[in-house]
Protein backbone atom coordinates (compact mmCIF):
# COMPACT_ATOMS: atom_id res chain seq x y z
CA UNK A 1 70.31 35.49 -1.41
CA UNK A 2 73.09 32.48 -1.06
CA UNK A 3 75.48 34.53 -3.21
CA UNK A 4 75.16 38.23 -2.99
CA UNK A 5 77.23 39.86 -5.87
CA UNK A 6 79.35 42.86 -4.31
CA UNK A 7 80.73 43.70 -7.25
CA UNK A 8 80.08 43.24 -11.17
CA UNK A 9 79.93 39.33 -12.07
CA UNK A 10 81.99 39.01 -8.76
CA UNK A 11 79.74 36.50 -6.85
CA UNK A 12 80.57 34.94 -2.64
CA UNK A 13 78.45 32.72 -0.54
CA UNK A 14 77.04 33.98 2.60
CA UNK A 15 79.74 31.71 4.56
CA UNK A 16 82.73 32.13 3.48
CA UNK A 17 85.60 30.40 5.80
CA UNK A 18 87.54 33.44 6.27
CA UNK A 19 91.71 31.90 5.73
CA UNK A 20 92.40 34.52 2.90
CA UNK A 21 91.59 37.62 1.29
CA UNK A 22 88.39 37.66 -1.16
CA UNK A 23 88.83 39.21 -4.29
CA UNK A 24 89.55 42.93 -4.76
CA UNK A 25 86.82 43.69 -6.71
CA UNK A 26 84.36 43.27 -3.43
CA UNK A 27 86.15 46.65 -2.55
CA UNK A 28 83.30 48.38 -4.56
CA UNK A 29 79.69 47.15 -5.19
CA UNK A 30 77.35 47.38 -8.09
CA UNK A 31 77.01 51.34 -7.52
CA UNK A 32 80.90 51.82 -7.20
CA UNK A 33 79.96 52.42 -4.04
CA UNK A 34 82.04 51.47 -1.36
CA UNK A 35 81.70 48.19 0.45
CA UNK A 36 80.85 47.53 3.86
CA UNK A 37 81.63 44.02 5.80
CA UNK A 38 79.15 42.53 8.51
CA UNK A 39 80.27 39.69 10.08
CA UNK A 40 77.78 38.03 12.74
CA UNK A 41 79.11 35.30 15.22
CA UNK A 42 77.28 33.45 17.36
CA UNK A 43 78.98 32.10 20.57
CA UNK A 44 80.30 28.63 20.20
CA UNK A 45 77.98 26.23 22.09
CA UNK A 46 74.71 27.70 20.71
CA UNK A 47 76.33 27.67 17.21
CA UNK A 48 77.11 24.02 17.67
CA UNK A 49 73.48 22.95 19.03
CA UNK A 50 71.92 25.10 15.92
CA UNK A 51 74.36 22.44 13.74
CA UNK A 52 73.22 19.13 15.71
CA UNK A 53 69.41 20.49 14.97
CA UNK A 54 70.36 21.34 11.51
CA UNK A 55 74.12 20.85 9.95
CA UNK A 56 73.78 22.11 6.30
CA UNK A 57 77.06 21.97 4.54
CA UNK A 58 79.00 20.42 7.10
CA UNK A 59 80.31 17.00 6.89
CA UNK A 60 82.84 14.44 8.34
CA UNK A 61 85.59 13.94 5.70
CA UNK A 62 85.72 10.01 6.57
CA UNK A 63 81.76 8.94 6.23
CA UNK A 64 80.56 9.43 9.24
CA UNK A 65 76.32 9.22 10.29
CA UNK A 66 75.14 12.83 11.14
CA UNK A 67 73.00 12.32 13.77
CA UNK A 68 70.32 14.85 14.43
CA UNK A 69 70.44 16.23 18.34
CA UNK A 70 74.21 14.43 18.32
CA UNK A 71 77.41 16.98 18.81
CA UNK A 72 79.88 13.65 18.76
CA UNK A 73 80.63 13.30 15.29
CA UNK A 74 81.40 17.34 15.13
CA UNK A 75 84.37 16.66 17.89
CA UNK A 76 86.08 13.93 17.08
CA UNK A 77 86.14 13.69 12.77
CA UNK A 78 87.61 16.36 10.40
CA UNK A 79 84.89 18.20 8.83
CA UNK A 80 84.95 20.17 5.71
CA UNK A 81 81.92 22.00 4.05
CA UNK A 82 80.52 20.42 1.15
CA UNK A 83 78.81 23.07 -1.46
CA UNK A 84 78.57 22.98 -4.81
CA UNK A 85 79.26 25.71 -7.66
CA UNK A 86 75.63 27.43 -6.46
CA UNK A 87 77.05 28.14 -3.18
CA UNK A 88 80.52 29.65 -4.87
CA UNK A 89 82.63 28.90 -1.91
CA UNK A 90 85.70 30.54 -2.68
CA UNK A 91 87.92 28.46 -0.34
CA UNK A 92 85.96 25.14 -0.74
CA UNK A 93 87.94 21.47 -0.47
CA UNK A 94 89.36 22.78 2.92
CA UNK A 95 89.23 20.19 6.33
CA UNK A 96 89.48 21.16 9.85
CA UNK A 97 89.96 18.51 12.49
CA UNK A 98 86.73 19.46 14.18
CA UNK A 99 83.43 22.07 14.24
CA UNK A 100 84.73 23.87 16.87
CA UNK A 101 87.48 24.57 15.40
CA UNK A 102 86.12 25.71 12.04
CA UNK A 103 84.37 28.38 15.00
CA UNK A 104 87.79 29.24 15.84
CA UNK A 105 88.64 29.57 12.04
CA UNK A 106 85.79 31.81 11.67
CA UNK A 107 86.37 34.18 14.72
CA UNK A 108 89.85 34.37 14.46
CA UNK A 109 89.14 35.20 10.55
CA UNK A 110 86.51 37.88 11.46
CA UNK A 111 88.70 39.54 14.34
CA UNK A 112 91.51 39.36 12.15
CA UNK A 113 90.43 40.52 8.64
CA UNK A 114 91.33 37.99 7.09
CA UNK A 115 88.53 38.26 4.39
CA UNK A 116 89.76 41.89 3.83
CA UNK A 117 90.48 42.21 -0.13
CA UNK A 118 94.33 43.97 -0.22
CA UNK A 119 93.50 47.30 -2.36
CA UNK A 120 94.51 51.12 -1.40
CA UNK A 121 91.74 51.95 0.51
CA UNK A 122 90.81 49.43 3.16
CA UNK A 123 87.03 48.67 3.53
CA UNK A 124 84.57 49.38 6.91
CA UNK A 125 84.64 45.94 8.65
CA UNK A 126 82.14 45.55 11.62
CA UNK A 127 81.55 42.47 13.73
CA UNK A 128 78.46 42.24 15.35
CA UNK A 129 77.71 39.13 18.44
CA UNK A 130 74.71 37.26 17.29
CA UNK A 131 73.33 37.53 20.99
CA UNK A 132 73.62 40.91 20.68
CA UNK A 133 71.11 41.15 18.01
CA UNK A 134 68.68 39.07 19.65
CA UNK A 135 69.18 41.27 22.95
CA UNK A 136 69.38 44.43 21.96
CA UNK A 137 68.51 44.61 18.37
CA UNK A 138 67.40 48.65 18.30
CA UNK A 139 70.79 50.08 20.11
CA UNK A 140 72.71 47.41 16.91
CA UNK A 141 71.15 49.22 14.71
CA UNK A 142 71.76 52.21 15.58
CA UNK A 143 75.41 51.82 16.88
CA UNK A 144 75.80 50.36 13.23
CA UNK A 145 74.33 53.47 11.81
CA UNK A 146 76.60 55.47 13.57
CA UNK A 147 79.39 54.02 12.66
CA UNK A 148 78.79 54.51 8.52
CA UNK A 149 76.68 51.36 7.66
CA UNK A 150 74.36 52.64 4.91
CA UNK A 151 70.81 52.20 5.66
CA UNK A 152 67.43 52.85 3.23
CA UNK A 153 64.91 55.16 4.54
CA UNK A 154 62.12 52.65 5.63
CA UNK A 155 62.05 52.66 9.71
CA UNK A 156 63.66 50.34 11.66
CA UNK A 157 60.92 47.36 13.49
CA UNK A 158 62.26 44.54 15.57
CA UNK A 159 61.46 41.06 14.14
CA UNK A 160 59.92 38.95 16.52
CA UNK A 161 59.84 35.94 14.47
CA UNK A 162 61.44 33.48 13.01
CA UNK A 163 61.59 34.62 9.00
CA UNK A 164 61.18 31.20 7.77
CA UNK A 165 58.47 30.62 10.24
CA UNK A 166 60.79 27.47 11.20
CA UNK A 167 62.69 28.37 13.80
CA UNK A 168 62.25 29.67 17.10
CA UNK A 169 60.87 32.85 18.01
CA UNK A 170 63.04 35.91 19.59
CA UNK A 171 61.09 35.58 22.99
CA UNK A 172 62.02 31.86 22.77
CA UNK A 173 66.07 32.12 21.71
CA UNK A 174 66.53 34.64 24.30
CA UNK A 175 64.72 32.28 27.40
CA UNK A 176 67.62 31.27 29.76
CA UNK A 177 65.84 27.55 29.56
CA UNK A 178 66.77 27.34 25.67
CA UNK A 179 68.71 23.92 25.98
CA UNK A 180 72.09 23.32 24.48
CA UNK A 181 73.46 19.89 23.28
CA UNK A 182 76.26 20.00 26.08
CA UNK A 183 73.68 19.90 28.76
CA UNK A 184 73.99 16.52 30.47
CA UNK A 185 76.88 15.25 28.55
CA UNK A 186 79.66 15.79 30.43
CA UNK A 187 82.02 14.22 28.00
CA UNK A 188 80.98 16.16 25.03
CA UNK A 189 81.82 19.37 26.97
CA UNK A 190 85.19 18.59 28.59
CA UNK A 191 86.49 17.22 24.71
CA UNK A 192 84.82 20.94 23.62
CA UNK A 193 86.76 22.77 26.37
CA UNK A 194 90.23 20.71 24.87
CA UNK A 195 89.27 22.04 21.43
CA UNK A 196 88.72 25.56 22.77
CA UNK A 197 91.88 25.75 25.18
CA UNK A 198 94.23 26.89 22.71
CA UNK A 199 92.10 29.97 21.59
CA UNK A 200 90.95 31.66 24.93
CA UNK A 201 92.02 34.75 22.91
CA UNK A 202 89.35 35.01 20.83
CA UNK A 203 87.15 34.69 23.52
CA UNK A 204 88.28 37.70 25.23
CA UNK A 205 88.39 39.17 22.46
CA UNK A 206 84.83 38.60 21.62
CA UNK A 207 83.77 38.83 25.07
CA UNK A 208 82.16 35.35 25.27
CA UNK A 209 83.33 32.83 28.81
CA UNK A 210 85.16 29.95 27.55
CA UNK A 211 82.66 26.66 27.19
């Protein structure tokens, strides 16, 4: 769904920019169960070609022409996210001065807990690499398991394909040939390593190499 509902009316998009705490009553779900937060990143030049294939909600803030297989516009405008009520945004009408750093927004949120409603009992928050689950989807899983995720009873299968029946296929995201829009355009990558320079951090952190 675009808008699971964690708790009662209480409804968040999938995407949430993560600057400030969600409301406190995503501490307990429908069940009054408690509630567990997955966050999935995806390292920061794949992230960006998926969003020159495809951008979504993402816009320049000045009019600016999204072209398809292009990463310029996504370095040099501010960008904000453009969703309407269906997507309830929480923190819509917010700008960042460039895609990559609405990535650093969202690791640095994720790493930090920033999403984290306050409340007396702090929530399980997991962060999971999105090449990780193409890699080594089984040991996820189960590492996940382990570590109090709830799961249903139904056993566990690797999906090979893309659900949509769009996109590419596991075999094909995890070929070292995949292509990246910084390939051949030297510029493009030395104004993406300027972005990135300030948050090496999260990097570590997440155990990606800096761009």
């Amino acid at each position: 769904e675009g808008s699971p509902s964690p708790g009662g009316d209480l409804k968040v998009g999938k995407h949430p920019v993560p600057r400030e705490p969600l409301d406190p009553r995503c501490l307990h779900g429908e069940d009054d169960g408690p509630t567990v937060f997955l966050f999935t990143i995806r390292e920061v030049k794949a992230w960006i070609t998926s969003l020159s294939k495809r951008p979504y909600e993402v816009y320049a803030v000045k009019k600016a022409h999204r072209k398809l297989g292009s990463v310029h516009w996504m370095l040099h405008n501010d960008v904000h996210l453009r969703t309407s009520d269906w997507y309830n945004n929480p923190f819509s009408s917010r700008t960042w001065g460039s895609v990559p750093e609405l990535w650093a927004q969202y690791a640095s949120g994720f790493l930090s807990g920033a999403l984290i409603p306050h409340g007396e009992h702090r929530p399980l928050c997991l962060i999971v690499r999105s090449e990780d689950i193409l890699r080594n989807p089984r040991v996820i899983v189960e590492e996940l398991t382990r570590l109090g995720l709830p799961r249903n009873g139904n056993p566990f299968e690797v999906i090979q394909d893309s659900l949509p029946g769009r996109g590419a296929s596991r075999s094909q995201l995890l070929s070292s040939s995949t292509p990246n829009v910084f390939d051949g355009d030297d510029d493009a990558l030395k104004e993406l390593r300027r972005l990135m320079g300030p948050y090496h951090n999260l990097f570590e952190q997440l155990g990606h190499t800096p761009p």
